[in-house]
Structures are given as structure tokens and as C-alpha cells.
N, C-alpha and C. Protein backbone atom coordinates (compact mmCIF):
# COMPACT_ATOMS: atom_id res chain seq x y z
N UNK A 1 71.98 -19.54 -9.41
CA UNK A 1 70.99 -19.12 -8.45
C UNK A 1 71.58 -19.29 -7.06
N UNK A 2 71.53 -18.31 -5.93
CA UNK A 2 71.84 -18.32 -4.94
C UNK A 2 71.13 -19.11 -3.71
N UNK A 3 72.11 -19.95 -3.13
CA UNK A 3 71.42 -20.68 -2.40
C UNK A 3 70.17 -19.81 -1.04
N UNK A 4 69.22 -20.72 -0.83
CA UNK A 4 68.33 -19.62 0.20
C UNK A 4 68.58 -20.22 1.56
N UNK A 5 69.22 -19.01 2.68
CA UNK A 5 69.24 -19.42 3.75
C UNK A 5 68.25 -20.65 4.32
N UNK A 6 68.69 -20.90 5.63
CA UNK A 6 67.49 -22.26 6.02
C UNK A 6 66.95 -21.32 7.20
N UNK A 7 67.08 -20.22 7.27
CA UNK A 7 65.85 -19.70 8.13
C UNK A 7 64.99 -19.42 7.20
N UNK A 8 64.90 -18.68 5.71
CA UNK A 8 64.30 -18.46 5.23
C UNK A 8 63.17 -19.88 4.67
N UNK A 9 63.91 -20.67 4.52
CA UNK A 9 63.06 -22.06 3.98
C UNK A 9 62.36 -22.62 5.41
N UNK A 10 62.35 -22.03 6.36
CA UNK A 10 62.00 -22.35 7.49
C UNK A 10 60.94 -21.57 7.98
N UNK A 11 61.17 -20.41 7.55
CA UNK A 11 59.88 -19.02 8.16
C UNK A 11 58.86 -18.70 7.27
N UNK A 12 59.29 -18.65 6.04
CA UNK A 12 59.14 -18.61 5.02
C UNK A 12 57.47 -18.88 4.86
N UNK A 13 57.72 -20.25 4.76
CA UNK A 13 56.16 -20.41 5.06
C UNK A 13 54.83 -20.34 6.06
N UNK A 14 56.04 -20.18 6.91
CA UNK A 14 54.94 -19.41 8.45
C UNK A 14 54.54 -18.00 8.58
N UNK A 15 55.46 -17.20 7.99
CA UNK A 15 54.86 -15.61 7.59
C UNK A 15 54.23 -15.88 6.37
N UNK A 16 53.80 -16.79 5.72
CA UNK A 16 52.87 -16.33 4.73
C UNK A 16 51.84 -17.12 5.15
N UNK A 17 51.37 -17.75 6.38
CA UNK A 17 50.54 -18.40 6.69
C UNK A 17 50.15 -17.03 7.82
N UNK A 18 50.92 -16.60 8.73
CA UNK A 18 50.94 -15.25 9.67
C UNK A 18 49.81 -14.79 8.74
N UNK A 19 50.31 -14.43 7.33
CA UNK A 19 49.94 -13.00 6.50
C UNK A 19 48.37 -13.41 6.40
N UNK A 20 47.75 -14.72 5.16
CA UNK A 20 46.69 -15.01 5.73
C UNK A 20 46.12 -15.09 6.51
N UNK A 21 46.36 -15.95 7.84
CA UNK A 21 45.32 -15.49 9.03
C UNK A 21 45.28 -14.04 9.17
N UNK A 22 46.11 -13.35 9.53
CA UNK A 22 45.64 -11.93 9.53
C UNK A 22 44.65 -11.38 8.32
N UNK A 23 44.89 -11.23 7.38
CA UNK A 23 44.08 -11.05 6.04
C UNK A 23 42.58 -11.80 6.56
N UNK A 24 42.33 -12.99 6.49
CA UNK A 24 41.07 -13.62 6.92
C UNK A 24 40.27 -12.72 7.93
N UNK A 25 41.33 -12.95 9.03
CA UNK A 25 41.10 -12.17 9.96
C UNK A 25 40.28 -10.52 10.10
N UNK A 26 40.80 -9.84 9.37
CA UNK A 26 40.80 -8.27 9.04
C UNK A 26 39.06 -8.36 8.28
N UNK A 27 39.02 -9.22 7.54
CA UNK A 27 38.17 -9.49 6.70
C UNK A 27 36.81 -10.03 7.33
N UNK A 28 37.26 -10.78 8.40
CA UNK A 28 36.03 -11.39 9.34
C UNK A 28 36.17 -9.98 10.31
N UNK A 29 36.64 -9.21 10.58
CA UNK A 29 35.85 -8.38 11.54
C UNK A 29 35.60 -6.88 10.46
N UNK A 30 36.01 -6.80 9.35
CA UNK A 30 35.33 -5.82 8.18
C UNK A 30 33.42 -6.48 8.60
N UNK A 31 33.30 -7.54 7.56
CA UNK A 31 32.06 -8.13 7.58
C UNK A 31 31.68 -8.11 8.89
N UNK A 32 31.88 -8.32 10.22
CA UNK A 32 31.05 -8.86 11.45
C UNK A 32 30.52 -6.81 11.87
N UNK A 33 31.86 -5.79 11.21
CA UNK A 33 31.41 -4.41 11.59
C UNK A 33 30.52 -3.74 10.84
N UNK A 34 30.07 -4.62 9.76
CA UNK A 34 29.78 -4.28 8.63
C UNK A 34 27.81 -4.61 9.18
N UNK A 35 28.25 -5.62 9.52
CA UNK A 35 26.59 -6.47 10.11
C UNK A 35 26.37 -6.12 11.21
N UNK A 36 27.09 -5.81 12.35
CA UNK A 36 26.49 -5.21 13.79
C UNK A 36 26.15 -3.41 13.02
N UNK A 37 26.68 -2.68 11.88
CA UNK A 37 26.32 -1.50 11.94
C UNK A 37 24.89 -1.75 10.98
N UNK A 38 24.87 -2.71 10.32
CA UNK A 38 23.32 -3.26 9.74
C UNK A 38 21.93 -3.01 10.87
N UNK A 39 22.94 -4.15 11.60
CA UNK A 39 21.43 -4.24 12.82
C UNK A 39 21.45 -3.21 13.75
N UNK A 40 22.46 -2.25 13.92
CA UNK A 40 22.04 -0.88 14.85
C UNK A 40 21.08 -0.27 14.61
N UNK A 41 21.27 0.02 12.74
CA UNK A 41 20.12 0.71 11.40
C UNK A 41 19.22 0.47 12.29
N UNK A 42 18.77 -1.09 12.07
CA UNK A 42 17.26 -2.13 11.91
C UNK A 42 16.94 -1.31 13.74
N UNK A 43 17.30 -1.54 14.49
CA UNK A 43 16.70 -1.39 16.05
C UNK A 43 16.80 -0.38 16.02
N UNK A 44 17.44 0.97 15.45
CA UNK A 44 16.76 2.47 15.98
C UNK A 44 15.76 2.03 14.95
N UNK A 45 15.44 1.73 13.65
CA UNK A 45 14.09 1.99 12.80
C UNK A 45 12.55 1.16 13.58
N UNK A 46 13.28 -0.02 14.37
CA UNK A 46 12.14 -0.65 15.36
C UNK A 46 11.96 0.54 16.21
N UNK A 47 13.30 0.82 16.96
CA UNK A 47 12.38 2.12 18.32
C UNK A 47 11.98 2.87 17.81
N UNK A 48 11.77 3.37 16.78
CA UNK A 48 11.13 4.70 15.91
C UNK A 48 9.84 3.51 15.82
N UNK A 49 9.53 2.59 15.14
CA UNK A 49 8.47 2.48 14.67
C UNK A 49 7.62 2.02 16.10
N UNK A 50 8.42 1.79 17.55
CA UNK A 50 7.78 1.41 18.64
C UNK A 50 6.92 2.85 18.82
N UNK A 51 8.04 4.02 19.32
CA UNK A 51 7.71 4.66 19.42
C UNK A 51 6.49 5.77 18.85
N UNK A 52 6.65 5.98 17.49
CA UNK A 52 5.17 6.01 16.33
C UNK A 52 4.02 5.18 17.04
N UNK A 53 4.37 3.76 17.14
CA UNK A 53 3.09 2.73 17.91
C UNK A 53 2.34 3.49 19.32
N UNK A 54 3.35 4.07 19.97
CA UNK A 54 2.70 4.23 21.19
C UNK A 54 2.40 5.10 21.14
N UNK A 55 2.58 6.47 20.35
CA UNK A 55 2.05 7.57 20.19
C UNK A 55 0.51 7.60 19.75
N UNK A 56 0.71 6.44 18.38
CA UNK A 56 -0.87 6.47 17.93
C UNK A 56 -1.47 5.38 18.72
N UNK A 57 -1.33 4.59 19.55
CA UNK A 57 -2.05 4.09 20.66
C UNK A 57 -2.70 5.37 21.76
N UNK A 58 -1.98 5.78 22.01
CA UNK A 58 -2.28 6.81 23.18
C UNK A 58 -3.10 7.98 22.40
N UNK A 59 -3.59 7.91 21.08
CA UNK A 59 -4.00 9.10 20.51
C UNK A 59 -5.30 8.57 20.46
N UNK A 60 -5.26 7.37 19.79
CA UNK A 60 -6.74 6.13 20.25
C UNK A 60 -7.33 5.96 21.52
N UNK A 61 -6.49 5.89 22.41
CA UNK A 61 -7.25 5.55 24.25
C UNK A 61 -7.93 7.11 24.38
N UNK A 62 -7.43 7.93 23.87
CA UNK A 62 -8.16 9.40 24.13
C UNK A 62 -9.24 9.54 23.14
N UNK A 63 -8.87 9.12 21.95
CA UNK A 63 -10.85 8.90 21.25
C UNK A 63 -11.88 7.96 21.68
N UNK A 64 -11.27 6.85 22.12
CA UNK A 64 -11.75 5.57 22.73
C UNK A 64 -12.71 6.29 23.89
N UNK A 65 -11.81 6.81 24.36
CA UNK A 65 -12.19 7.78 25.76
C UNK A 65 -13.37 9.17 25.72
N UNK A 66 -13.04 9.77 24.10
CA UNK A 66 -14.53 10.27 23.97
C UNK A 66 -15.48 10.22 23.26
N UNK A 67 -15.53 9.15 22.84
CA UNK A 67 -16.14 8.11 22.45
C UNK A 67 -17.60 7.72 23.48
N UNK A 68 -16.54 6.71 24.31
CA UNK A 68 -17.45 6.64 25.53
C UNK A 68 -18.10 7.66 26.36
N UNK A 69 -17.36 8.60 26.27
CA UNK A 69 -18.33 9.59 26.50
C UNK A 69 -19.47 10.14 26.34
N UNK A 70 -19.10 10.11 24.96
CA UNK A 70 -20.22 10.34 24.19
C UNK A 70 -21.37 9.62 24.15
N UNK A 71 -21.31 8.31 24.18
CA UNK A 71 -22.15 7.36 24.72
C UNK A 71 -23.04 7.23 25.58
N UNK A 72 -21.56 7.56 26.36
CA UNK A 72 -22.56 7.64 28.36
C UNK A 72 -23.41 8.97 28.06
N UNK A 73 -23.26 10.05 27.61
CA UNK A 73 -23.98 11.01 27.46
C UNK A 73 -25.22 11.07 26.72
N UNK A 74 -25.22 10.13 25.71
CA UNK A 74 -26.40 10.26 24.86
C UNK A 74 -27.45 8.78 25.68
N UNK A 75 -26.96 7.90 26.36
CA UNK A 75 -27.63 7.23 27.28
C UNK A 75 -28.07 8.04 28.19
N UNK A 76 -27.40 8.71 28.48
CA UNK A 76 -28.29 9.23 29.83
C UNK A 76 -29.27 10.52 29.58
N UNK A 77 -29.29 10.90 28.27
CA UNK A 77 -30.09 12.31 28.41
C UNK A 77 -30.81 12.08 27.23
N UNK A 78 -30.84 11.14 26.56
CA UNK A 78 -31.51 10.26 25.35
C UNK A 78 -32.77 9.73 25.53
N UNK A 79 -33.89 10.66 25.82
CA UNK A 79 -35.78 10.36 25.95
C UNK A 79 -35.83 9.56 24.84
N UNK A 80 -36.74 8.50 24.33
CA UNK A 80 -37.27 7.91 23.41
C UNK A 80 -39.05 8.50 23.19
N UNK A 81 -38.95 9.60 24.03
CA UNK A 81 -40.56 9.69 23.66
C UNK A 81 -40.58 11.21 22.93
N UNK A 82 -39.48 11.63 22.51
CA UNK A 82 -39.60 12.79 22.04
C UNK A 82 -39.61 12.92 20.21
């Protein structure tokens, strides 16, 4: 068996320590791109469901609105002796 240089018994184990951290590495920003494109999903499906909210809010303040109308109208032209 051929003897192994002493750079190699020397680097040797630092490029395969290089190779893991990188690997780890690659792997922690797979998963971290993996979870920020999760929660982009989740907050457009909140502004959609904000947005839905304020639509049917504002569809309510306008029945709300003739509603009271309706109210004020039948108070005011509403005889009890008829």
C-alpha cells in the first residue's frame, strides 16, 4: 500500500468537514426557503380573507343603513289610530 502524502492526512479531514458544513448548510436554507414560501401561501390567503372581510362589512353598513331607514320611516309616518 502506498504511503499517503501528509498534506493529504492533513486536509483530508478538513474538506470533509468543508463538505458537511456546506451540505448542512444547503439543507438549512432548502428548509428555511421551503418555510418562508409556506408563510407567503398563509398571508396572501389572510389578505384574501381580510379583504372578503371588508367587502362583506361594507355590504352590512349599507343594509345596516337601510335598515335604519326604514325605521326612521315607519316612525315617522306610522299613525297608531288607523
Amino acid at each position: 500500500m502506498a504511503k499517503m502524502p501528509e498534506w493529504v492526512k492533513v486536509w483530508a479531514p478538513v474538506a470533509v468537514i468543508l463538505g458537511a458544513m456546506w451540505t448542512m448548510n444547503t439543507r438549512s436554507e432548502d428548509r428555511l426557503t421551503a418555510r418562508l414560501d409556506r408563510l407567503t401561501e398563509r398571508i396572501e390567503r389572510v389578505e384574501m380573507a381580510l379583504s372578503e372581510n371588508g367587502k362583506a362589512i361594507a355590504r352590512l353598513e349599507v343594509r345596516v343603513g337601510r335598515v335604519e331607514d326604514d325605521v326612521t320611516w315607519l316612525r315617522n309616518n306610522y299613525r297608531g289610530d288607523r
